[in-house]
C-alpha atoms as a PDB file:
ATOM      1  CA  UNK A   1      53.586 -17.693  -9.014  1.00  0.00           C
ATOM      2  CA  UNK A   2      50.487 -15.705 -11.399  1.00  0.00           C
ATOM      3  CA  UNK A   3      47.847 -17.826  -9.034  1.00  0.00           C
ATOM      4  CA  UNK A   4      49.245 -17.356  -5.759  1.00  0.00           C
ATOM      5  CA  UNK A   5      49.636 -13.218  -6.735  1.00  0.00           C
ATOM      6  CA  UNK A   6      46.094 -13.406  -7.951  1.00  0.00           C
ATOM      7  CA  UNK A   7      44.752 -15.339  -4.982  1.00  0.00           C
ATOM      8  CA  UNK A   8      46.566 -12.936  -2.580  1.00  0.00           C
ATOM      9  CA  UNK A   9      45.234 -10.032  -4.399  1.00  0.00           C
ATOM     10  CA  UNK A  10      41.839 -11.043  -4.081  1.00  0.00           C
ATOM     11  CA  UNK A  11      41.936 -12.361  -0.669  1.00  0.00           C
ATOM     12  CA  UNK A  12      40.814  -8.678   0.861  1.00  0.00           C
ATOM     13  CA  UNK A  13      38.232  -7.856  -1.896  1.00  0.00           C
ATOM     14  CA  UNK A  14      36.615 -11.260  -0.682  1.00  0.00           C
ATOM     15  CA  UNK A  15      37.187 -10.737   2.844  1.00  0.00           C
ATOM     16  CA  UNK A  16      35.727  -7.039   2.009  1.00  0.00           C
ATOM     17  CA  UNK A  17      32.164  -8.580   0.485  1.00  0.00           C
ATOM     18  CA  UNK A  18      31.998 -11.101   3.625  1.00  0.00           C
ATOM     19  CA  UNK A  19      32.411  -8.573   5.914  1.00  0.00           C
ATOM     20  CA  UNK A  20      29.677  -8.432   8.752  1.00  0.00           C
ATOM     21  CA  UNK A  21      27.792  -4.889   8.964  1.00  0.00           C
ATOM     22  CA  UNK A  22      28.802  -2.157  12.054  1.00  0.00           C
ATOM     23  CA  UNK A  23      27.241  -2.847  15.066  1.00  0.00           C
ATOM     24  CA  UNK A  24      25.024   0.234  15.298  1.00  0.00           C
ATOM     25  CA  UNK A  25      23.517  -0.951  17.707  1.00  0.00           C
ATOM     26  CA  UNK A  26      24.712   1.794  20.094  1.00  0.00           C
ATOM     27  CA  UNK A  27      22.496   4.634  17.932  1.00  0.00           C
ATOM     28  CA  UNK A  28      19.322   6.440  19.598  1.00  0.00           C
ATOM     29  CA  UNK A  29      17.174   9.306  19.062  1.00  0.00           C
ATOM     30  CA  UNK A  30      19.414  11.261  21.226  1.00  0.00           C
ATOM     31  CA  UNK A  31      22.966   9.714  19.553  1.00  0.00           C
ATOM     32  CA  UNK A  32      22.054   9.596  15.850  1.00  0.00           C
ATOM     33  CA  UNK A  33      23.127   6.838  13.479  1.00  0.00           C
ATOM     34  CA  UNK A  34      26.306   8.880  11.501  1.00  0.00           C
ATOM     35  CA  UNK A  35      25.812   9.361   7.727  1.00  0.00           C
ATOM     36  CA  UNK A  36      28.209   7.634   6.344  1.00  0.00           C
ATOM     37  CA  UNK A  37      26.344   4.265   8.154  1.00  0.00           C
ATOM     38  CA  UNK A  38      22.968   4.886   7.057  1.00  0.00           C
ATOM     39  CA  UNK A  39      20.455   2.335   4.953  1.00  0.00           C
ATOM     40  CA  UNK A  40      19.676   3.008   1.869  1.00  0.00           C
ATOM     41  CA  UNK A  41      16.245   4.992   1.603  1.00  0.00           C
ATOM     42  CA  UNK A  42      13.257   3.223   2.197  1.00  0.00           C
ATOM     43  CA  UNK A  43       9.494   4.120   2.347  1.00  0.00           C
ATOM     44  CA  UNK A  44       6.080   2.849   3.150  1.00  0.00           C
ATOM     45  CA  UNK A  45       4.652   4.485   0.039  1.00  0.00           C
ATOM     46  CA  UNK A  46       3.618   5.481  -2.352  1.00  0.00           C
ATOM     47  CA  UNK A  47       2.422   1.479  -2.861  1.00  0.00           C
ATOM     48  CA  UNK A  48       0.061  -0.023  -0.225  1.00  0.00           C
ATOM     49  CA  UNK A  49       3.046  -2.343   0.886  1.00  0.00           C
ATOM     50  CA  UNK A  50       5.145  -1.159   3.478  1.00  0.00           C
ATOM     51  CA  UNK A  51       9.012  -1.961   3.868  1.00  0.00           C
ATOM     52  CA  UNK A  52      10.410  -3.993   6.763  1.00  0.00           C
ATOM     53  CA  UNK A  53      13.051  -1.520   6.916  1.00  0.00           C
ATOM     54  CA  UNK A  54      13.107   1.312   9.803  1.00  0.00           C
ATOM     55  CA  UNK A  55      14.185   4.782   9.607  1.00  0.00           C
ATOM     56  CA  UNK A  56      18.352   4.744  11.426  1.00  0.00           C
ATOM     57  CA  UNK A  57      18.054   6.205  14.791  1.00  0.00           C
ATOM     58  CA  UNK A  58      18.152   9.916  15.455  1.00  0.00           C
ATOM     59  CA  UNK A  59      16.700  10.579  11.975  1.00  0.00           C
ATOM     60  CA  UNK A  60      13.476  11.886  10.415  1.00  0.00           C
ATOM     61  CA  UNK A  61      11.961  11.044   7.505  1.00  0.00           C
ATOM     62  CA  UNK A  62       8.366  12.863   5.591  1.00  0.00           C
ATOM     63  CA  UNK A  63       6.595  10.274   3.375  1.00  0.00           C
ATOM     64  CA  UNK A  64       3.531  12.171   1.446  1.00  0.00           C
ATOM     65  CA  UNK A  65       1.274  12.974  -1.172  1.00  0.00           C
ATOM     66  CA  UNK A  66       1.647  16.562  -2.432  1.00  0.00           C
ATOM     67  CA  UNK A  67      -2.239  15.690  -3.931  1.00  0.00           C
ATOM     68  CA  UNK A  68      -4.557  13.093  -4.657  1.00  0.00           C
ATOM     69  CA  UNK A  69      -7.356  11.782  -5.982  1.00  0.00           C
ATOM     70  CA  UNK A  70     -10.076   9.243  -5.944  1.00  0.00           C
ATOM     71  CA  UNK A  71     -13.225   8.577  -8.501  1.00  0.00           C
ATOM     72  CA  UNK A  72     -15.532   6.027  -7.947  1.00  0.00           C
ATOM     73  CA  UNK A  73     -18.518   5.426 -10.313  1.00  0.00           C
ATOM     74  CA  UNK A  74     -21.167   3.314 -10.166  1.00  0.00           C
ATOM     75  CA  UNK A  75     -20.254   0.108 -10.522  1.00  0.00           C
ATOM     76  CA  UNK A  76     -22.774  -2.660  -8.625  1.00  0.00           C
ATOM     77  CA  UNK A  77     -27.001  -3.703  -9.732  1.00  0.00           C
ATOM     78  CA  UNK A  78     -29.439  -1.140  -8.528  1.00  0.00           C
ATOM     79  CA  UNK A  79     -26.230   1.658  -7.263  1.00  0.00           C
ATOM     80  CA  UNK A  80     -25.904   4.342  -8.777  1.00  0.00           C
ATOM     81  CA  UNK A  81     -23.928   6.666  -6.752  1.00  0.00           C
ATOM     82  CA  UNK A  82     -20.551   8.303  -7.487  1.00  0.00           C
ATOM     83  CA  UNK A  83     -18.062   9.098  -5.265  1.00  0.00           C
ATOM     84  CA  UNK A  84     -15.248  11.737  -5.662  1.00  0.00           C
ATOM     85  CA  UNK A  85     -11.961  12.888  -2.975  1.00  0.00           C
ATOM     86  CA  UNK A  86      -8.963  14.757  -3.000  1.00  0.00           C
ATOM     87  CA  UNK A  87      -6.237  14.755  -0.815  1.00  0.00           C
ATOM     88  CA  UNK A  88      -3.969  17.814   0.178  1.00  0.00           C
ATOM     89  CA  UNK A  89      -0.228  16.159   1.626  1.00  0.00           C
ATOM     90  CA  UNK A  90      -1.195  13.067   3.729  1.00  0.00           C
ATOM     91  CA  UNK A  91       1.594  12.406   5.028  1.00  0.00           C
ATOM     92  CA  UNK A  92       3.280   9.924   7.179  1.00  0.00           C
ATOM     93  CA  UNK A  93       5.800  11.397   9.790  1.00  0.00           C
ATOM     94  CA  UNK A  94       8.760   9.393  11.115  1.00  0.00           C
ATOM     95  CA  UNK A  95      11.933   8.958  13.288  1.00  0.00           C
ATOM     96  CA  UNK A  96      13.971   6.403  14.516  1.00  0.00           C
ATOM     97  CA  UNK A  97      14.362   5.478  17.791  1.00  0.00           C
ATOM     98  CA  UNK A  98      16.612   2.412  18.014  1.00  0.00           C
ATOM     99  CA  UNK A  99      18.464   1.028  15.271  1.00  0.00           C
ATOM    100  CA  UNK A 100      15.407  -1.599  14.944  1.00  0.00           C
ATOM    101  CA  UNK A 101      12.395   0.531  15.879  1.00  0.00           C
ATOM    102  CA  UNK A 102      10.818   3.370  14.671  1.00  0.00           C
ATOM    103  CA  UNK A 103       7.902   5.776  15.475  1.00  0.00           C
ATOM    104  CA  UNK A 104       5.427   6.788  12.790  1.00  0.00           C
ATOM    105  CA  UNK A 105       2.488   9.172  12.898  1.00  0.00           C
ATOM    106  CA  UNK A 106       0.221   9.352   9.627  1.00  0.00           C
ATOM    107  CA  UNK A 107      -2.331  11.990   8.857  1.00  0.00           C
ATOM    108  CA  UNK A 108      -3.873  13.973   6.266  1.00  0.00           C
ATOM    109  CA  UNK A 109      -4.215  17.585   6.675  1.00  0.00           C
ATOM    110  CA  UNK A 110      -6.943  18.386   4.193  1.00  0.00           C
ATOM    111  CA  UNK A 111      -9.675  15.736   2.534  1.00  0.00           C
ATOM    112  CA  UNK A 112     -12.601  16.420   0.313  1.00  0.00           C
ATOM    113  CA  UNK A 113     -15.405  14.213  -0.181  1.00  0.00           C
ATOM    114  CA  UNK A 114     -18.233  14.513  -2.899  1.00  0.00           C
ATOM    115  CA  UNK A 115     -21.313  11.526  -3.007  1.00  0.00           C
ATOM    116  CA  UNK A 116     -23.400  11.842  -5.610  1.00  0.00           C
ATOM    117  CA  UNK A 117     -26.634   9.766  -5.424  1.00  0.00           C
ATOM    118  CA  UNK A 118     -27.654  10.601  -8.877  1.00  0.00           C
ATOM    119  CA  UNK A 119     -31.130   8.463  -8.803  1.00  0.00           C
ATOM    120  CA  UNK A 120     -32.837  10.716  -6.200  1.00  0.00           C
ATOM    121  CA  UNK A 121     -30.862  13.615  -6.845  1.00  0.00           C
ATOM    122  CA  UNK A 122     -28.595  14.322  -3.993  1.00  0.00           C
ATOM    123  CA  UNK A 123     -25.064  15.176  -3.236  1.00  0.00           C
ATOM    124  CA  UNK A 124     -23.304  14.990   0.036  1.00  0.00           C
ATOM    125  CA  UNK A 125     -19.946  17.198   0.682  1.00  0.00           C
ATOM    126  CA  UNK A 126     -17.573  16.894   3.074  1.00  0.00           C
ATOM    127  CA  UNK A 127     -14.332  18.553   4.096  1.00  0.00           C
ATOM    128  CA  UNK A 128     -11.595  18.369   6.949  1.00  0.00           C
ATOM    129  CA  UNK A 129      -9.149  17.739   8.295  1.00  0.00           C
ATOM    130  CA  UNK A 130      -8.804  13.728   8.427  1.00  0.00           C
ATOM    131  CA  UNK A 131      -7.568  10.822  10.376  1.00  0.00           C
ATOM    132  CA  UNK A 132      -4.303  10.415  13.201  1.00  0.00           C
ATOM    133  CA  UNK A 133      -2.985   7.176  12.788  1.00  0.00           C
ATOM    134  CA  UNK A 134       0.393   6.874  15.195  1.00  0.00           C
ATOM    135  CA  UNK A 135       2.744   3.637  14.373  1.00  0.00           C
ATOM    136  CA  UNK A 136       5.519   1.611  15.434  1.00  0.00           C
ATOM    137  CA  UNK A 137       7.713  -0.585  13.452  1.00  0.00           C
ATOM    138  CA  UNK A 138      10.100  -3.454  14.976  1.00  0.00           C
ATOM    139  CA  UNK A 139      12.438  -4.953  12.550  1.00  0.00           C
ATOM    140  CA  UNK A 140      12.862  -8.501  13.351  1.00  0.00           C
ATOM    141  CA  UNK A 141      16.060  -9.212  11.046  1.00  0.00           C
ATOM    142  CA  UNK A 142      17.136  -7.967   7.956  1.00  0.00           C
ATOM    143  CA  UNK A 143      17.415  -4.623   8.303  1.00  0.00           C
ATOM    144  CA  UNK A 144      20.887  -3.990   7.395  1.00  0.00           C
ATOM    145  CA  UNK A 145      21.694  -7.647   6.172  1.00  0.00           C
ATOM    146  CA  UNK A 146      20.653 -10.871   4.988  1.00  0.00           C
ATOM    147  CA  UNK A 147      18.302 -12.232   2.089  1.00  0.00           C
ATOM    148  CA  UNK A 148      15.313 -12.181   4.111  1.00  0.00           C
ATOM    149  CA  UNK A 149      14.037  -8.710   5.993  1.00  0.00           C
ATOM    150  CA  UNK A 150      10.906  -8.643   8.529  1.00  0.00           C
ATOM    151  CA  UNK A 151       8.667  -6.479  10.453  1.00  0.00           C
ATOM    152  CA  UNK A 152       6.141  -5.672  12.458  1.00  0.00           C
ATOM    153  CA  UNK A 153       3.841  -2.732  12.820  1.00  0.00           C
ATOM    154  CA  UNK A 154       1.051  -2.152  15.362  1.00  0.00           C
ATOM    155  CA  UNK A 155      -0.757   0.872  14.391  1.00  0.00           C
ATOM    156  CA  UNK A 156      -4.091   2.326  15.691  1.00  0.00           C
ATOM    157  CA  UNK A 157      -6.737   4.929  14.854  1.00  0.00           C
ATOM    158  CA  UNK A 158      -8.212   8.120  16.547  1.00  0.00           C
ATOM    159  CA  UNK A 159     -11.250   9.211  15.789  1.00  0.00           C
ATOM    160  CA  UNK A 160      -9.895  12.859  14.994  1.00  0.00           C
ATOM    161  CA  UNK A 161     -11.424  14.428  11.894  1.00  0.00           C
ATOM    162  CA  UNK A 162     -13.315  16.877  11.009  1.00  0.00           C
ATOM    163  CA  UNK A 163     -16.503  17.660   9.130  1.00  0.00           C
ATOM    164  CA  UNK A 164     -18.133  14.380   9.127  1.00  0.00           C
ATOM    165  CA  UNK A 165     -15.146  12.182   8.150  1.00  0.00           C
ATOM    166  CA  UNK A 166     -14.531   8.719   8.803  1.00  0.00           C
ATOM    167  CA  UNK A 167     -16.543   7.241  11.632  1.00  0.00           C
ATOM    168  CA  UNK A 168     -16.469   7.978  15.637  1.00  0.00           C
ATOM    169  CA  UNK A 169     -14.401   4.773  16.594  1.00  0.00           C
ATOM    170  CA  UNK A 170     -11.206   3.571  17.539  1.00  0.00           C
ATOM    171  CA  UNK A 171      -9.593   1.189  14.911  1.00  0.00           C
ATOM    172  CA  UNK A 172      -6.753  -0.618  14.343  1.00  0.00           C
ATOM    173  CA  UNK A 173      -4.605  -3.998  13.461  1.00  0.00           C
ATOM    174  CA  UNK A 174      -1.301  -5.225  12.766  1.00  0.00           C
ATOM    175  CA  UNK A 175       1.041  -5.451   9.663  1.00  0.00           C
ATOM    176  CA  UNK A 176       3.296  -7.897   8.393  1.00  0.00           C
ATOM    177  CA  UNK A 177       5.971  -6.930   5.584  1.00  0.00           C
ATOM    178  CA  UNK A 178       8.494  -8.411   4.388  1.00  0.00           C
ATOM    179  CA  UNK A 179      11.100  -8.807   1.335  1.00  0.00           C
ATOM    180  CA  UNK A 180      13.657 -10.467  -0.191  1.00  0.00           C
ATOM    181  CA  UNK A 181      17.266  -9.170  -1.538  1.00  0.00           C
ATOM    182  CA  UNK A 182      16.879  -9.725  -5.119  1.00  0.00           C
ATOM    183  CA  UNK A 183      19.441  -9.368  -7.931  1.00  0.00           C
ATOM    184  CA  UNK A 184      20.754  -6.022  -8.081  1.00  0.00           C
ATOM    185  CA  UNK A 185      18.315  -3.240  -9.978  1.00  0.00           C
ATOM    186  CA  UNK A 186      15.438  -5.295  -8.561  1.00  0.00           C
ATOM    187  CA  UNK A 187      13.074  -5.081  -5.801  1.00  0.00           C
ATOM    188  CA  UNK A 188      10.237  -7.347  -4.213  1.00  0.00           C
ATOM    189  CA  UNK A 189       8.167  -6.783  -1.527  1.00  0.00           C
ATOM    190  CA  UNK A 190       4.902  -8.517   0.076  1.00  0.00           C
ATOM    191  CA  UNK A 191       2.595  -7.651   3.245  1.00  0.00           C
ATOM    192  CA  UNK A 192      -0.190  -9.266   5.438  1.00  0.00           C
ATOM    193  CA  UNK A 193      -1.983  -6.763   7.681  1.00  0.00           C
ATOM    194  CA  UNK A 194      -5.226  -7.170  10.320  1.00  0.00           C
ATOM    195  CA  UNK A 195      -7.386  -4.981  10.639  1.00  0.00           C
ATOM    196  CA  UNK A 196      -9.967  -4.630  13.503  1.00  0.00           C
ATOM    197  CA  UNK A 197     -12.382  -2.055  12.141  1.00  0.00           C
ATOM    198  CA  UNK A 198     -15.907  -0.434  12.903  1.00  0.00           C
ATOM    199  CA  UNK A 199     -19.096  -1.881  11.662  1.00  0.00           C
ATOM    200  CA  UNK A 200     -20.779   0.161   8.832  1.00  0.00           C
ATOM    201  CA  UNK A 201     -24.029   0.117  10.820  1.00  0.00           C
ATOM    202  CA  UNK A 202     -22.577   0.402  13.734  1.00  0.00           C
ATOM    203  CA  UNK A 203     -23.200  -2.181  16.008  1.00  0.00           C
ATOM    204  CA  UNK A 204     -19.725  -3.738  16.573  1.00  0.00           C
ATOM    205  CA  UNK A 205     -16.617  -4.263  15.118  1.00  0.00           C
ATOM    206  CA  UNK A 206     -15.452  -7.233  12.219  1.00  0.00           C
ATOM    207  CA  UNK A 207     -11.791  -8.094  11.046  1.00  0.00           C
ATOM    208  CA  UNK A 208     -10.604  -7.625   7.249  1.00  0.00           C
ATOM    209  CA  UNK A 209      -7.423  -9.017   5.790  1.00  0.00           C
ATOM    210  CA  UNK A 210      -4.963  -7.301   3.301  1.00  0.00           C
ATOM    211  CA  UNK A 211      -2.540  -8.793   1.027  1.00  0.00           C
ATOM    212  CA  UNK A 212      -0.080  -7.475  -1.028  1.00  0.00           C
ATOM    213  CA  UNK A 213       2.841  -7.712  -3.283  1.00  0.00           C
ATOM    214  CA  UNK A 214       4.865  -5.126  -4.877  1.00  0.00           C
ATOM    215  CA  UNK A 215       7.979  -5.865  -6.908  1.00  0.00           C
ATOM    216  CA  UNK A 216       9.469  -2.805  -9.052  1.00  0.00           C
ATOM    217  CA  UNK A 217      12.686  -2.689 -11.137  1.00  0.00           C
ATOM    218  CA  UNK A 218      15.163   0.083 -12.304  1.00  0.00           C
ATOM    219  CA  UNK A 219      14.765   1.733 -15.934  1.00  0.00           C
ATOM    220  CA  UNK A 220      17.532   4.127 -16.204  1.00  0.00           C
ATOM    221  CA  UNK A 221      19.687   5.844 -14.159  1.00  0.00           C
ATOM    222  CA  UNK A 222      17.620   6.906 -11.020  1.00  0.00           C
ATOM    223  CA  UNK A 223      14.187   5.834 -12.575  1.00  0.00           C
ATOM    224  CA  UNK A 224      12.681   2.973 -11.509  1.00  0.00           C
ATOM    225  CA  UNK A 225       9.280   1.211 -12.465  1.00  0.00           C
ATOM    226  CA  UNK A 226       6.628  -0.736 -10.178  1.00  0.00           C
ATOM    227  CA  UNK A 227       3.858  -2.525 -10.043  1.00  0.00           C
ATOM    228  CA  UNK A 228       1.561  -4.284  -7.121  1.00  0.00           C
ATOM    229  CA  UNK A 229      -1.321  -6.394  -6.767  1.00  0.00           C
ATOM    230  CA  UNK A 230      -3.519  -5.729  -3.668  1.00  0.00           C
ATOM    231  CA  UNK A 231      -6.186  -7.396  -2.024  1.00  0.00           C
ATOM    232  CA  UNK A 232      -8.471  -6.231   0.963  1.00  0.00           C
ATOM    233  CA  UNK A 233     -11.117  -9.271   2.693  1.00  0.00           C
ATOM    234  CA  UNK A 234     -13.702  -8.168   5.124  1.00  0.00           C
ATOM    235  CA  UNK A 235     -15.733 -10.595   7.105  1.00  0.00           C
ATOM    236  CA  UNK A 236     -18.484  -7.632   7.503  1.00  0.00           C
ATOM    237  CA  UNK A 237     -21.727  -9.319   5.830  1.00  0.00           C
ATOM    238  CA  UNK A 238     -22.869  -8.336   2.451  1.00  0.00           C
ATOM    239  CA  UNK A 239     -19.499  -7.223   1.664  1.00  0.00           C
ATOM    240  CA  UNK A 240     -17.292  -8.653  -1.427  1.00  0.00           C
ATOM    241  CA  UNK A 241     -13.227  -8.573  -1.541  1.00  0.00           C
ATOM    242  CA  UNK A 242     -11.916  -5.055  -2.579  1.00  0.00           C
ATOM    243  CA  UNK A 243      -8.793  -5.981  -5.383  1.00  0.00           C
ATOM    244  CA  UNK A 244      -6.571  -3.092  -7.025  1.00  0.00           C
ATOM    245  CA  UNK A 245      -3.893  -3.342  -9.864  1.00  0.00           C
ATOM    246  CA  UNK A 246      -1.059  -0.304  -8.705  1.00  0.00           C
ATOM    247  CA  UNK A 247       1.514   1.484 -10.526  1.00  0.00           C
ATOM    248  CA  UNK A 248       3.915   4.098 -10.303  1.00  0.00           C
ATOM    249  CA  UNK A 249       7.413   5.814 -11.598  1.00  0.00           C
ATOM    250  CA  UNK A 250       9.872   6.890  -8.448  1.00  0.00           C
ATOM    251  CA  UNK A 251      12.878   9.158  -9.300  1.00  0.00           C
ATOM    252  CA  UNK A 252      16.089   9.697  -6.864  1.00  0.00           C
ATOM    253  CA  UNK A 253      17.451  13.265  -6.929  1.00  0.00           C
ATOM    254  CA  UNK A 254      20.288  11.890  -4.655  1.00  0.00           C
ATOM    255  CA  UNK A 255      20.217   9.702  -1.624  1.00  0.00           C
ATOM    256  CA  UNK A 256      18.160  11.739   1.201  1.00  0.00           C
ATOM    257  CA  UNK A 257      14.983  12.418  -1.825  1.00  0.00           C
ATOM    258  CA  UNK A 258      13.136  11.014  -4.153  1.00  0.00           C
ATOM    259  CA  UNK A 259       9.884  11.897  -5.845  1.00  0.00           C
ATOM    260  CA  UNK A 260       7.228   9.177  -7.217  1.00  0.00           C
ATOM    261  CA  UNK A 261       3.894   9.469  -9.150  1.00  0.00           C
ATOM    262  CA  UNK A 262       1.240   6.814  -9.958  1.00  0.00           C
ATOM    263  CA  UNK A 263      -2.212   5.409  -9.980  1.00  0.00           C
ATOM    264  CA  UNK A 264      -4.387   3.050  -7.804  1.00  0.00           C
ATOM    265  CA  UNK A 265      -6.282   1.195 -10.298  1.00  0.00           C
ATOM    266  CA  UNK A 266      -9.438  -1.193  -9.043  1.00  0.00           C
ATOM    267  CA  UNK A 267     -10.385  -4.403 -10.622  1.00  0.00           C
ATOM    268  CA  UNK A 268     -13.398  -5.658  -8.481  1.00  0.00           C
ATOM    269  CA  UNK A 269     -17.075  -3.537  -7.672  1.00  0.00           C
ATOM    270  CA  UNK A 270     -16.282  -2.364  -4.201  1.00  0.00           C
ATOM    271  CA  UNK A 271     -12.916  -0.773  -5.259  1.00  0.00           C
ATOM    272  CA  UNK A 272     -12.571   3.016  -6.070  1.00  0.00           C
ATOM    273  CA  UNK A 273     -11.938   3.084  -9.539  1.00  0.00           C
ATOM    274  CA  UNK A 274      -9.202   5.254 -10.023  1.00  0.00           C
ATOM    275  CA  UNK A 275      -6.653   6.782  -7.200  1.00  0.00           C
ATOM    276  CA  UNK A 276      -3.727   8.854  -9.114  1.00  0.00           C
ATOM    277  CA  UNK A 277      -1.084  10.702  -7.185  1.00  0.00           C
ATOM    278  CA  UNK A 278       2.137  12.648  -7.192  1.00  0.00           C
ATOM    279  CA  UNK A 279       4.606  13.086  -4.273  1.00  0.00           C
ATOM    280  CA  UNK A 280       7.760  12.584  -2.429  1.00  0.00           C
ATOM    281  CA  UNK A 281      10.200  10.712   0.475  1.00  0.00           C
ATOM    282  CA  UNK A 282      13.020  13.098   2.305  1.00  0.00           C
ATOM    283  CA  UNK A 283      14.945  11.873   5.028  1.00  0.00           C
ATOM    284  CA  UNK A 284      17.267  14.283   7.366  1.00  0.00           C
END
């Protein structure tokens, strides 16, 4: 009699768990996905490894720096230059279209550029407005179930900057993440992007290959702790694989924000030495 009240009992917690996701299928820009049916927050940043996981349809979400900044000293035989930027809110803009798709546009309102070429004297400043990099990202499967999630995001670059920024060409590739549902408190996520990008002496274009993984894990509370390795291969000549060791704190204040802080950190010659930040996620 005590097994068959316990089994009955527990039939609709089971049944509960099991329980396949709402169809939200339905859900556009113009008919928003209802709160109470949301994901949980997801982001692209701060870590170099984007989520397979698109913003629900009908909502926005900011993903930015409030600053930046990058130091780069010289590091290779018979350099010796050093390089210093900061960053004021780059920022990555998006909202969701479908319940699977999502439009991003990135940007950085205000960079600052200071090359030092210390042997001969010289410094070069620069200052602008920088970069317009507009994004799409298709979920495959995974985004509101499953142990497996992902994506894919074509992106592309204008030539929009100002003050002698970047270079005068079109660039662009294609990114790969994906992740796995890990125990609970625990995240993992990895990445493959292509990159078709501009010469450095400008005479054609050559493809470089990034790599990523990111896994992070919670501390407390609403603290949590990560860590990534990331790895950037050009097949420009003369050019040697760019490798960075990342880490960074995030914070939830409740479900819709959440603020982060952290530091690039590179481990071979061609990568900028140190890349610390503070900023933020909020979704409406």
């Amino acid at each position: 009699m005590w097994l068959g009240a316990m089994l009955a009992a527990s039939a609709p917690t089971a049944a509960a768990q099991k329980a396949p996701p709402p169809n939200k299928s339905e859900y556009t820009l113009f008919n928003p996905t209802p709160e109470q049916m949301m994901r949980e927050l997801s982001a692209d940043r701060p870590d170099k490894t984007d989520c397979p996981f698109t913003v629900d349809a009908g909502h926005f979400q900011v993903e930015m720096d409030f600053a930046n900044l990058t130091y780069d000293k010289p590091s290779s035989p018979g350099t010796n230059t050093r390089f210093t930027s900061a960053e004021l809110a780059p920022m990555n803009v998006k909202v969701g279209l479908l319940n699977n798709l999502d439009f991003q546009f990135v940007y950085t309102l205000y960079r600052w550029e200071r090359t030092e070429e210390r042997d001969i004297g010289t410094v070069d400043r620069r200052s602008g407005f920088n970069g317009l990099t507009p994004r799409l990202k298709l979920n495959l499967f995974g985004n509101d179930e499953g142990f497996f999630a992902l994506a894919l995001i074509p992106f592309i670059k204008f030539p929009i900057s100002q003050g002698g920024l970047g270079n005068s060409s079109v660039e662009g590739g294609l990114s790969i993440p994906y992740a796995f549902d890990l125990p609970e408190g625990w995240e993992l996520g990895l990445q493959s992007t292509f990159r078709a990008n501009r010469n450095g002496d400008d005479d054609g274009y050559h493809s470089e290959f990034d790599n990523s993984v990111s896994v992070g894990h919670r501390l407390v509370g609403k603290l949590s702790l990560y860590a990534e390795f990331f790895s950037n291969v050009s097949t420009e000549r003369d050019t040697d694989w760019v490798g960075t060791v990342d880490t960074w704190l995030t914070y939830s204040i409740n479900k819709n924000l959440r603020i982060d802080g952290g530091v690039y950190i590179g481990i071979t010659s061609p990568a900028d030495d140190w890349h610390p930040w503070v900023g933020m996620t909020w979704r409406y």
